[in-house]
PDB file of N, CA and C in Angstrom:
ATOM      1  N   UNK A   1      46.665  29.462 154.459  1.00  0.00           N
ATOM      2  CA  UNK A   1      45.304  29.797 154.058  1.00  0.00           C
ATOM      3  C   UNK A   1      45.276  30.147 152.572  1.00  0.00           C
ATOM      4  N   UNK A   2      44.170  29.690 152.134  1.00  0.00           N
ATOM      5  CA  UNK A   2      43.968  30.113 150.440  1.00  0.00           C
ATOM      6  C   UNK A   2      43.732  31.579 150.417  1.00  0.00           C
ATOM      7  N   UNK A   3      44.077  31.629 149.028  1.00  0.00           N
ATOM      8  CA  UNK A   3      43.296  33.120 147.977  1.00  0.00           C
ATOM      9  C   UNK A   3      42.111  32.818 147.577  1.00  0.00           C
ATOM     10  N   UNK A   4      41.572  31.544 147.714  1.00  0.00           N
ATOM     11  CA  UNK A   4      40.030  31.523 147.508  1.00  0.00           C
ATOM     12  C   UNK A   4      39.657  30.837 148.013  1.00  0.00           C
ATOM     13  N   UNK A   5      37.854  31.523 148.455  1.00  0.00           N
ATOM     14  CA  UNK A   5      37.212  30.576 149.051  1.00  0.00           C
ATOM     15  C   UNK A   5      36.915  29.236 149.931  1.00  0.00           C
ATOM     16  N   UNK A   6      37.310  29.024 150.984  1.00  0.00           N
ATOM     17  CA  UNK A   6      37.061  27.568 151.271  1.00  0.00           C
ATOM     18  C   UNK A   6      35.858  26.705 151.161  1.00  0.00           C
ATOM     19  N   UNK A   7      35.548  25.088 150.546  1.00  0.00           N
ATOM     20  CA  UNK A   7      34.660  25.030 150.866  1.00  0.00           C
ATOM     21  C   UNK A   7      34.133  24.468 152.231  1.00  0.00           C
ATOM     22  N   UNK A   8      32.983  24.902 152.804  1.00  0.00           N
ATOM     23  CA  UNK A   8      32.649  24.543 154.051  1.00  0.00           C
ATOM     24  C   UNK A   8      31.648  23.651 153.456  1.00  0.00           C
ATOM     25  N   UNK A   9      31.573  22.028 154.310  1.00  0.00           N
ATOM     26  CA  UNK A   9      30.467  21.263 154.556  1.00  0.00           C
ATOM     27  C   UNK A   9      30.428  20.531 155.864  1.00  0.00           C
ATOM     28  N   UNK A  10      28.947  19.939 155.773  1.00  0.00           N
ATOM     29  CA  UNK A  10      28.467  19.387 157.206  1.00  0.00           C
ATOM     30  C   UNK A  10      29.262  18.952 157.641  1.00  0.00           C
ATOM     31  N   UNK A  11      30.555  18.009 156.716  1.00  0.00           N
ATOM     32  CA  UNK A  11      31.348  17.168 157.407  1.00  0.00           C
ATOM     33  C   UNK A  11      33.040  17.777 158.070  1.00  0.00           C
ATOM     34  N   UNK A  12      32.831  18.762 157.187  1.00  0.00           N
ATOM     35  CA  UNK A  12      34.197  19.764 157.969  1.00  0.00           C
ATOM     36  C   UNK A  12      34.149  21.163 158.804  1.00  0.00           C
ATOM     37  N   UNK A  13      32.826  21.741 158.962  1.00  0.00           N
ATOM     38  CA  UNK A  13      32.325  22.693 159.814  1.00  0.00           C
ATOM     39  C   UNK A  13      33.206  22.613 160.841  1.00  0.00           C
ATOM     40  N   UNK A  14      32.897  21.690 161.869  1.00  0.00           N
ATOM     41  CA  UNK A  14      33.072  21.667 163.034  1.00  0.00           C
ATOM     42  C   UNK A  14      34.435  22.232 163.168  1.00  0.00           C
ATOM     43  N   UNK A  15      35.538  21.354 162.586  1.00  0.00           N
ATOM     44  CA  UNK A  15      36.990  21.545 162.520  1.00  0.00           C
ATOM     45  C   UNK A  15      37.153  22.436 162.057  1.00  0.00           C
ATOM     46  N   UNK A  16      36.869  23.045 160.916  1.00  0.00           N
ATOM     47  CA  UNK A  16      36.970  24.831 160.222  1.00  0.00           C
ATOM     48  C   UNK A  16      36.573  25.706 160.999  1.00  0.00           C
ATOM     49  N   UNK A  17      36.163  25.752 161.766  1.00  0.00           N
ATOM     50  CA  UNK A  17      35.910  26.794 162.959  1.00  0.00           C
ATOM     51  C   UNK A  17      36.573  26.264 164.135  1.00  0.00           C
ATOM     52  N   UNK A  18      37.335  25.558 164.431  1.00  0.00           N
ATOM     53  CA  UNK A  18      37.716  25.545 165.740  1.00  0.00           C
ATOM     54  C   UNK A  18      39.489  25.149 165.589  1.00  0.00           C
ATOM     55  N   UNK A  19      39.666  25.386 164.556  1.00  0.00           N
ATOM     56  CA  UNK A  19      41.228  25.085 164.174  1.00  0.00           C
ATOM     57  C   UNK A  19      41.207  26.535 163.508  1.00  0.00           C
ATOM     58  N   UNK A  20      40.770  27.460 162.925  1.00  0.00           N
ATOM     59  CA  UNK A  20      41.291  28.488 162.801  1.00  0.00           C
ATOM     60  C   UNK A  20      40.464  29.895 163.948  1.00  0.00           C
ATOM     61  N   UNK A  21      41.560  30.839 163.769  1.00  0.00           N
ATOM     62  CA  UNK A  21      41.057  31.672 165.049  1.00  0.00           C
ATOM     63  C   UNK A  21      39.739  32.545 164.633  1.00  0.00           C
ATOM     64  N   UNK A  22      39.827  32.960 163.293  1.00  0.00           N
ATOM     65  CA  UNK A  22      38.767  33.706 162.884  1.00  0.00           C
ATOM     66  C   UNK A  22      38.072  33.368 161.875  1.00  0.00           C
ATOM     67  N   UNK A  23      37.252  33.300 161.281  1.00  0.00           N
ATOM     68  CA  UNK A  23      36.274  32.173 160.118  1.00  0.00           C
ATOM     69  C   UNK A  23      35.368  33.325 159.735  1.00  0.00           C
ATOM     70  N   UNK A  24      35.082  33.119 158.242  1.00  0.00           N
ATOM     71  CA  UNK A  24      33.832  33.910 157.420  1.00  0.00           C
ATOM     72  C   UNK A  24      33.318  33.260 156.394  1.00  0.00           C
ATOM     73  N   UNK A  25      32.025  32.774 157.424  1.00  0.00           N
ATOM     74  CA  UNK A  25      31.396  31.915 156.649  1.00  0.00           C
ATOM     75  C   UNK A  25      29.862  32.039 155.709  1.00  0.00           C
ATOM     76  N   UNK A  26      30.365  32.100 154.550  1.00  0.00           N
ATOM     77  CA  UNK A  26      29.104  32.546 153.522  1.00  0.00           C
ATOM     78  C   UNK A  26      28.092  31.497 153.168  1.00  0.00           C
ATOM     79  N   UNK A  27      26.740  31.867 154.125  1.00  0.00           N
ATOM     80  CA  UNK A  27      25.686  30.349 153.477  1.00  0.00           C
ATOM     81  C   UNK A  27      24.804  30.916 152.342  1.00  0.00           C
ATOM     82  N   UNK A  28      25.367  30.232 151.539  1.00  0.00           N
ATOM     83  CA  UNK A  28      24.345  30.507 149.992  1.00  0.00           C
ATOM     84  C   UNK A  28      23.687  29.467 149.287  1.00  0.00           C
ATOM     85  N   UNK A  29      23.268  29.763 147.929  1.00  0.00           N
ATOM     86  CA  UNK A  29      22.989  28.760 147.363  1.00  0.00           C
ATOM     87  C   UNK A  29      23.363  29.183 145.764  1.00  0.00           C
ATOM     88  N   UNK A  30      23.489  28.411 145.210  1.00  0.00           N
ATOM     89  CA  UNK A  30      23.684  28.345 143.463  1.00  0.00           C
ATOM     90  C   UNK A  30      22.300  28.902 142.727  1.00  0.00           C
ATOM     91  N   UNK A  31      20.769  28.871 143.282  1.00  0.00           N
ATOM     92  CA  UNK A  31      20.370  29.548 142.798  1.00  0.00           C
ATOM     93  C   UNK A  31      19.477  30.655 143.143  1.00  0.00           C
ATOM     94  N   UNK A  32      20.464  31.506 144.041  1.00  0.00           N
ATOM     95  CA  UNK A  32      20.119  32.857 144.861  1.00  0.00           C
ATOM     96  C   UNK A  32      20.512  33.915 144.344  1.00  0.00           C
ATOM     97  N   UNK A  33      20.106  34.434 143.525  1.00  0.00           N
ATOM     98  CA  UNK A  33      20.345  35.686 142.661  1.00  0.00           C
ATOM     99  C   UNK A  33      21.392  36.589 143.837  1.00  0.00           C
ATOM    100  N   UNK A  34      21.003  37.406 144.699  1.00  0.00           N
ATOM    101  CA  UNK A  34      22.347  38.071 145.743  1.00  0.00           C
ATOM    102  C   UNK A  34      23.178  37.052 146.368  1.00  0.00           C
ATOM    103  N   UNK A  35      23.048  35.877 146.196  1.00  0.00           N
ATOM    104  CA  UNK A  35      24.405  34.729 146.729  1.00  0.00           C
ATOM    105  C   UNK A  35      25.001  35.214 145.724  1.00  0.00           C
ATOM    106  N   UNK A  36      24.885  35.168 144.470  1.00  0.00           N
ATOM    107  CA  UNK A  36      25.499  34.804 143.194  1.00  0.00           C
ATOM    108  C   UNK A  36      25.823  36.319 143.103  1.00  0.00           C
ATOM    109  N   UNK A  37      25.508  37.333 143.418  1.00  0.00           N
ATOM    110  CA  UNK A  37      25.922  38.738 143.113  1.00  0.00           C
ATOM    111  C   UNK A  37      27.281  38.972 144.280  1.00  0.00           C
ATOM    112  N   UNK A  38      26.601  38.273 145.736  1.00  0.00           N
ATOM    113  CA  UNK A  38      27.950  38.433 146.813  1.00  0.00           C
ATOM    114  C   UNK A  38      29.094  37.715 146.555  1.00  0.00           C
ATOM    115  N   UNK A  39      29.208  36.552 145.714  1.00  0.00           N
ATOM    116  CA  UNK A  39      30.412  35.972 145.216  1.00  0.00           C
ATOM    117  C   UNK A  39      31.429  36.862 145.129  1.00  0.00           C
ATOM    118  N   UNK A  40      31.551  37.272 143.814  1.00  0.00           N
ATOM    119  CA  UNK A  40      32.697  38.121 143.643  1.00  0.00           C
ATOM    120  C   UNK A  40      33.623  38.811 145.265  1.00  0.00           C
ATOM    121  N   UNK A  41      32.581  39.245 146.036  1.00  0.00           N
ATOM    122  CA  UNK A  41      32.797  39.951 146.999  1.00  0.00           C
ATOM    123  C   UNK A  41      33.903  39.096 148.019  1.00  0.00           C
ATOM    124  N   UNK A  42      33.170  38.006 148.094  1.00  0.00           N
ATOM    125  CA  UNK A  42      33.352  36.641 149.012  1.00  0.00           C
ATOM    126  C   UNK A  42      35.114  36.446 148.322  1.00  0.00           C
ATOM    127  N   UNK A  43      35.267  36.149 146.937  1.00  0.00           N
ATOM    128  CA  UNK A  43      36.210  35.556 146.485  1.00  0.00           C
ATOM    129  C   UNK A  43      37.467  36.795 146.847  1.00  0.00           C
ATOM    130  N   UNK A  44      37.024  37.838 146.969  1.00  0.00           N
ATOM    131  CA  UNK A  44      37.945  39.450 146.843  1.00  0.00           C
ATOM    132  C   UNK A  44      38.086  39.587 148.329  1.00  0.00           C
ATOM    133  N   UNK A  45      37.733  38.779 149.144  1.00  0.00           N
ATOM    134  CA  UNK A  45      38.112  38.744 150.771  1.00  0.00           C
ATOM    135  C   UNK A  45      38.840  37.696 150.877  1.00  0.00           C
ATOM    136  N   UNK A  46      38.738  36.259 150.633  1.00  0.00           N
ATOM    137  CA  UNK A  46      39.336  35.061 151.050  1.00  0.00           C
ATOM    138  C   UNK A  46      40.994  35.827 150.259  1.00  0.00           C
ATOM    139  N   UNK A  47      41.199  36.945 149.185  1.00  0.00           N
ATOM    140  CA  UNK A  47      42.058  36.563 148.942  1.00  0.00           C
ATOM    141  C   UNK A  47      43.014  38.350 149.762  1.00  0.00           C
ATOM    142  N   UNK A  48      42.183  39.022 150.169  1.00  0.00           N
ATOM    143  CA  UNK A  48      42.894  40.201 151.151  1.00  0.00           C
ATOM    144  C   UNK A  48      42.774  39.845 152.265  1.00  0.00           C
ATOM    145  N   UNK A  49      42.306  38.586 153.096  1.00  0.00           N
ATOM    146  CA  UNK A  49      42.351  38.505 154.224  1.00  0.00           C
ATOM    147  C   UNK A  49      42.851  37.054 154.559  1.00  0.00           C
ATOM    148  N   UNK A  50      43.831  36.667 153.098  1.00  0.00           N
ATOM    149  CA  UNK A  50      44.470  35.223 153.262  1.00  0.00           C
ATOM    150  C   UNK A  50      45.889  35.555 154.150  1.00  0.00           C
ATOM    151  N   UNK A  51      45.923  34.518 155.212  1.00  0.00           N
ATOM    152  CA  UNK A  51      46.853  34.645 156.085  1.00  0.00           C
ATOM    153  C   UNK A  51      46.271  34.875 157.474  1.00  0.00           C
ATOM    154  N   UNK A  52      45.148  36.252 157.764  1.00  0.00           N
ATOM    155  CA  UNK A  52      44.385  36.871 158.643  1.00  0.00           C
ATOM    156  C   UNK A  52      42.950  35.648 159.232  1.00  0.00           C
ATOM    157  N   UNK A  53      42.022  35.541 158.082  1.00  0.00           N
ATOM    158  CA  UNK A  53      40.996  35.091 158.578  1.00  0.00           C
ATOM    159  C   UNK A  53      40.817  34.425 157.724  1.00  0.00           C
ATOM    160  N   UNK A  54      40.338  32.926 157.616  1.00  0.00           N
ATOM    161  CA  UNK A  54      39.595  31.940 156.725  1.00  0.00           C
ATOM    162  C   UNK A  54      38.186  32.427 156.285  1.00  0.00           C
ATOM    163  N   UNK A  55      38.324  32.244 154.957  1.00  0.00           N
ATOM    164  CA  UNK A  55      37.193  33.125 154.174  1.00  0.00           C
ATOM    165  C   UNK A  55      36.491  31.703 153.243  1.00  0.00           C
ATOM    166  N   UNK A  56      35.253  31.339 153.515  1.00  0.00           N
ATOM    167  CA  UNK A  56      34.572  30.092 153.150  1.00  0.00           C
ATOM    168  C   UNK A  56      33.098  29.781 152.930  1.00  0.00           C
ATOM    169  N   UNK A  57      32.894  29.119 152.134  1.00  0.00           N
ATOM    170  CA  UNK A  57      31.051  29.299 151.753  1.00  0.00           C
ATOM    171  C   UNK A  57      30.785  27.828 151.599  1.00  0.00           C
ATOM    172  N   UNK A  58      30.067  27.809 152.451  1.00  0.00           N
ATOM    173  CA  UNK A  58      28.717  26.769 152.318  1.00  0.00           C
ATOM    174  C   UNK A  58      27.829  26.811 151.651  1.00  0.00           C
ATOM    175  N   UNK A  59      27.375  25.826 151.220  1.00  0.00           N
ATOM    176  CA  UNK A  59      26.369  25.559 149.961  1.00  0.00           C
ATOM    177  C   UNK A  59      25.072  24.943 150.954  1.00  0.00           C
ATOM    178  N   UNK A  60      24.256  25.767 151.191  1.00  0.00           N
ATOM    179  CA  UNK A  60      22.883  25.446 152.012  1.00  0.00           C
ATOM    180  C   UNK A  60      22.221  24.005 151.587  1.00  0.00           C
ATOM    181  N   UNK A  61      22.017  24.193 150.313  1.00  0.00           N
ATOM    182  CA  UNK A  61      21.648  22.767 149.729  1.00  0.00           C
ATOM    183  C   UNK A  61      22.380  21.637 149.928  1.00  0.00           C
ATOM    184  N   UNK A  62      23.647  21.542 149.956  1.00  0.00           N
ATOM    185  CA  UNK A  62      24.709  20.337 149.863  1.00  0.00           C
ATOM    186  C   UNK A  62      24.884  20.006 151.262  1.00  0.00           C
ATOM    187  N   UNK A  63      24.841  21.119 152.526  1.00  0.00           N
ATOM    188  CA  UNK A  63      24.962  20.922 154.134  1.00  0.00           C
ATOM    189  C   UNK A  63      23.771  21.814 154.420  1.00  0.00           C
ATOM    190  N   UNK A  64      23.165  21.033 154.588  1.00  0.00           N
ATOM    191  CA  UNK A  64      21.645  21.310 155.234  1.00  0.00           C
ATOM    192  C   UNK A  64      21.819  21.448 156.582  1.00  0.00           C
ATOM    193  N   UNK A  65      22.553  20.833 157.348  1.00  0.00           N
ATOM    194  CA  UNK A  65      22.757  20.230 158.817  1.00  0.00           C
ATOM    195  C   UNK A  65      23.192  21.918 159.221  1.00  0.00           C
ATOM    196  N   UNK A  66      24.470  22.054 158.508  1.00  0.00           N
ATOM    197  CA  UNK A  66      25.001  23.328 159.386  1.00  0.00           C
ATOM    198  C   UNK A  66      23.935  24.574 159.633  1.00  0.00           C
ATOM    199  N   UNK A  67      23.577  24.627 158.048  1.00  0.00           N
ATOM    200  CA  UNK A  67      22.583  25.771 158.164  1.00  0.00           C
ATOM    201  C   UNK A  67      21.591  25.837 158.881  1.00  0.00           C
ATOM    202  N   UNK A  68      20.918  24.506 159.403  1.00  0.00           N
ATOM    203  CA  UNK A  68      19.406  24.044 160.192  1.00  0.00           C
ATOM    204  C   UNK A  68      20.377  24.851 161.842  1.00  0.00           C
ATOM    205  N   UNK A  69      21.419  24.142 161.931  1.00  0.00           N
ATOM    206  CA  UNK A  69      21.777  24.052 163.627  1.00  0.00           C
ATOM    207  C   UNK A  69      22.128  25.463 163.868  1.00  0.00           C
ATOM    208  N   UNK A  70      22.784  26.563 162.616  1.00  0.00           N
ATOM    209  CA  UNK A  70      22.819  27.765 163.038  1.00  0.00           C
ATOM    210  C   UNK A  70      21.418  28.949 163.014  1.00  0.00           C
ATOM    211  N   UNK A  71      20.518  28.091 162.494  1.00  0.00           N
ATOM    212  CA  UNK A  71      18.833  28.966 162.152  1.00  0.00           C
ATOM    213  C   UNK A  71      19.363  29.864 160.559  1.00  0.00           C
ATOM    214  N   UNK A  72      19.880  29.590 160.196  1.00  0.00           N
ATOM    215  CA  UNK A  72      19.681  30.267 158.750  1.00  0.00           C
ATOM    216  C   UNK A  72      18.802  30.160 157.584  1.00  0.00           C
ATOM    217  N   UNK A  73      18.155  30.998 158.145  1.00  0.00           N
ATOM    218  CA  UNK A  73      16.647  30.541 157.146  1.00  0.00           C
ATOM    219  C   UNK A  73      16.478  31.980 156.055  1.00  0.00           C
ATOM    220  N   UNK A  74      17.764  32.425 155.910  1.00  0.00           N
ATOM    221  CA  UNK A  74      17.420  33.642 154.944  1.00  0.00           C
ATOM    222  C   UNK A  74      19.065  33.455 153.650  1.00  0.00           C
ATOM    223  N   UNK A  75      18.840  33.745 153.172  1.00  0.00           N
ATOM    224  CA  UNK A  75      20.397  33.963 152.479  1.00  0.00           C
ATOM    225  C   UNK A  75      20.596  34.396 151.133  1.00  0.00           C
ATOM    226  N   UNK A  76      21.556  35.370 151.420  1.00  0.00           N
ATOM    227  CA  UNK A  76      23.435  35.149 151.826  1.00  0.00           C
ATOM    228  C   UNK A  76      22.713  35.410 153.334  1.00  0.00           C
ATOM    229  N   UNK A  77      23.716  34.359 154.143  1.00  0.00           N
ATOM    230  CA  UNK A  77      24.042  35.223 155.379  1.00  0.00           C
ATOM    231  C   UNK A  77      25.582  34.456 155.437  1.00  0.00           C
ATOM    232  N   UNK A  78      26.074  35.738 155.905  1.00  0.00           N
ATOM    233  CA  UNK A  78      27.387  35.794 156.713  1.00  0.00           C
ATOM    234  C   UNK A  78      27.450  35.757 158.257  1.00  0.00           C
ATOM    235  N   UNK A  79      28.452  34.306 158.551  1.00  0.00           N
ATOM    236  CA  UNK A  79      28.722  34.360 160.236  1.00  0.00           C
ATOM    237  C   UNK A  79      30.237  34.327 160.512  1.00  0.00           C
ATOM    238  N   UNK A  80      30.286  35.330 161.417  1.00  0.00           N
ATOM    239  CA  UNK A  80      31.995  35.522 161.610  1.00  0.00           C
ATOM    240  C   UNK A  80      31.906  34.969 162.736  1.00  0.00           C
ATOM    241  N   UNK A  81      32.270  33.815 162.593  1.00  0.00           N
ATOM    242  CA  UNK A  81      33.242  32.799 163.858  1.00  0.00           C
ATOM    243  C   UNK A  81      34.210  33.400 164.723  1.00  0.00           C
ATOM    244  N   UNK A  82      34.784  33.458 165.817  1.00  0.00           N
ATOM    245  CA  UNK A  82      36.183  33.671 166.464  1.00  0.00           C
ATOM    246  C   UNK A  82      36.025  32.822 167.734  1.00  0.00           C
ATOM    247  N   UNK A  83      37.328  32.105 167.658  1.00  0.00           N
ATOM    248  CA  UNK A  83      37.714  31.359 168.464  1.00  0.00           C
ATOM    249  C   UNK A  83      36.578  29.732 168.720  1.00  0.00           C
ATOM    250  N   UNK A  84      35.827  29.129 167.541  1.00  0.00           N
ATOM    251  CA  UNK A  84      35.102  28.380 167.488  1.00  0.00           C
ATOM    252  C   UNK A  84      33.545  29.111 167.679  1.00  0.00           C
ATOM    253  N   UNK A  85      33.082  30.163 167.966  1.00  0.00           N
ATOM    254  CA  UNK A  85      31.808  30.365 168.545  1.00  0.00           C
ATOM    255  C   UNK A  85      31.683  32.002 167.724  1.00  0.00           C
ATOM    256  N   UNK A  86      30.321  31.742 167.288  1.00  0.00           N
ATOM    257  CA  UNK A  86      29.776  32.968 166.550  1.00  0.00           C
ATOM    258  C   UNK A  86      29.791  34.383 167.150  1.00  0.00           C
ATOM    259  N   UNK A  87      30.503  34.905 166.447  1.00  0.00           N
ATOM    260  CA  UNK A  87      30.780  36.726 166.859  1.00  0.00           C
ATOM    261  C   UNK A  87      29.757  37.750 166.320  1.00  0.00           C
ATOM    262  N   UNK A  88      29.456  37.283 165.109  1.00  0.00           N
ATOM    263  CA  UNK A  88      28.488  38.413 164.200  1.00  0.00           C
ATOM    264  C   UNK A  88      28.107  37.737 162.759  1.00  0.00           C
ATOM    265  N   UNK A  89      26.877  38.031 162.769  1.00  0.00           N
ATOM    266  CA  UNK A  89      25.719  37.507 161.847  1.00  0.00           C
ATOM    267  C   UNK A  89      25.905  38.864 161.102  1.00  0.00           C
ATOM    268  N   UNK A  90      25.696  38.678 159.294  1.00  0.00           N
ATOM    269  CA  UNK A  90      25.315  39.544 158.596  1.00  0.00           C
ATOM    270  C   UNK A  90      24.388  39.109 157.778  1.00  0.00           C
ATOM    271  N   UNK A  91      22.838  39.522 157.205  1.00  0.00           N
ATOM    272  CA  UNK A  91      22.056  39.107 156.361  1.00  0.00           C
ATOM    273  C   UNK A  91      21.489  39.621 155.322  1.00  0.00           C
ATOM    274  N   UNK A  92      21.866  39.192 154.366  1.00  0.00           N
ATOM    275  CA  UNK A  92      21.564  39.843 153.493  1.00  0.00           C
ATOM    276  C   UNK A  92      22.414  40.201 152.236  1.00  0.00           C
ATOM    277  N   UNK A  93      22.053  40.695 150.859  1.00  0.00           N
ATOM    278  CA  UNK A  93      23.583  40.908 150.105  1.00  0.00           C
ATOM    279  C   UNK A  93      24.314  42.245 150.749  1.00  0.00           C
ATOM    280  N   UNK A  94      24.949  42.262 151.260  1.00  0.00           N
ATOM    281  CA  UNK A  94      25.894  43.878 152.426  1.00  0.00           C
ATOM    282  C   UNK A  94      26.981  44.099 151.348  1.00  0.00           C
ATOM    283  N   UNK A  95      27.419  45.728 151.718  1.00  0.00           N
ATOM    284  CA  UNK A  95      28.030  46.056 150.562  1.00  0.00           C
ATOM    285  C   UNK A  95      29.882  45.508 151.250  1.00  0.00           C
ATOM    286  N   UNK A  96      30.533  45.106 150.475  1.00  0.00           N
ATOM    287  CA  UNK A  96      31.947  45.351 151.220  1.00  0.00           C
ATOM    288  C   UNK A  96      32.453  45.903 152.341  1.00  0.00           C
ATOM    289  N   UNK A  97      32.527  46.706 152.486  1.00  0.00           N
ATOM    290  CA  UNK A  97      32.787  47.727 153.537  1.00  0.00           C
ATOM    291  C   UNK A  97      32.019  47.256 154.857  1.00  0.00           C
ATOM    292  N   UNK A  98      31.074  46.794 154.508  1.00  0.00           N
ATOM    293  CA  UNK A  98      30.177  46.217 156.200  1.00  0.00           C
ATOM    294  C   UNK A  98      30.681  45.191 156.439  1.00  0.00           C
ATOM    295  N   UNK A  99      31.166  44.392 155.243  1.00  0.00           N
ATOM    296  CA  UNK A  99      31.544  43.380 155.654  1.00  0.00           C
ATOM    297  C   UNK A  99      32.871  43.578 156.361  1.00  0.00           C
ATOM    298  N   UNK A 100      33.667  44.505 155.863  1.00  0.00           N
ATOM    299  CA  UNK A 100      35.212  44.634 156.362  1.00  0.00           C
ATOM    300  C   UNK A 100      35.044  45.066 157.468  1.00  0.00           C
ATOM    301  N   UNK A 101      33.796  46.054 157.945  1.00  0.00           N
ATOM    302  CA  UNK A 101      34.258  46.815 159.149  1.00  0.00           C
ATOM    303  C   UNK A 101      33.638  45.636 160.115  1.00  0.00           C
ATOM    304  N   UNK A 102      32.851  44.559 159.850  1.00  0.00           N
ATOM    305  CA  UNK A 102      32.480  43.606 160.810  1.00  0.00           C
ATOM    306  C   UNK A 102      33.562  42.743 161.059  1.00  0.00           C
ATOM    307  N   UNK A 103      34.804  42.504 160.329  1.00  0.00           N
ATOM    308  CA  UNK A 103      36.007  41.614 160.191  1.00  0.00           C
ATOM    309  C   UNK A 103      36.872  42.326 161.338  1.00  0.00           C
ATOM    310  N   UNK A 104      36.795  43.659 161.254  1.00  0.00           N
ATOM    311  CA  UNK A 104      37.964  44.490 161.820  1.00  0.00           C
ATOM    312  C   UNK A 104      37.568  44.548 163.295  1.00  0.00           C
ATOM    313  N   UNK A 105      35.930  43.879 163.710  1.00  0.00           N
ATOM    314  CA  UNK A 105      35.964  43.937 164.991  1.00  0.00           C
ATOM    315  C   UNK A 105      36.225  42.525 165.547  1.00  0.00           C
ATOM    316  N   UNK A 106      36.789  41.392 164.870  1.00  0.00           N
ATOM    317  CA  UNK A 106      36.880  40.553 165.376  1.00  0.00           C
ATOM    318  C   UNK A 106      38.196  39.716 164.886  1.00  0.00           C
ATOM    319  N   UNK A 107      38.793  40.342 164.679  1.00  0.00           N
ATOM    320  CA  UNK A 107      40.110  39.988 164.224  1.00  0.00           C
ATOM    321  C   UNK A 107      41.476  39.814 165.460  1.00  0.00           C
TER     322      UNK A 107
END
């Protein structure tokens, strides 16, 4: 697993969640003022939780498909995958710590 970011699109979703056990997947966009503030955050997890959990962002604009089929109609949102199938939705820019303590229940 990387120290940064994976990217997630329409065409590798499927397999990125069902080949690794735990997934954190960030749907943003390039011009979302709190996408662009949760970055940093995003990049400072893929690389403390490389080895543990795949840490990865989708670009809403570029995979439209994923975001339509999961209802994400707000963003940042964060979905923690486990075992192929969604564990926990976060929406919104969340500070670190929510995000970690939502990791630590599904790890």
């Amino acid at each position: 697993m990387s120290t940064q970011p994976f990217h997630v699109t329409d065409s590798n979703f499927e397999q990125t969640i069902q080949s690794n056990r735990t997934v954190l997947v960030d749907f943003w966009a390039n011009w979302c003022g709190p996408c662009r503030a949760l970055g940093p955050i995003i990049e400072e997890l893929a690389g403390e939780y490389s080895g543990k959990v795949l840490v990865g962002k989708l670009d809403v604009d570029e995979s439209p498909q994923t975001a339509e089929k999961f209802q994400v109609f707000s963003i940042p949102t964060m979905i923690i995958f486990k075992d192929g199938q969604e564990a926990e939705r976060l929406v919104g820019l969340c500070p670190k710590t929510r995000i970690t303590d939502a990791l630590a229940k599904h790890q």
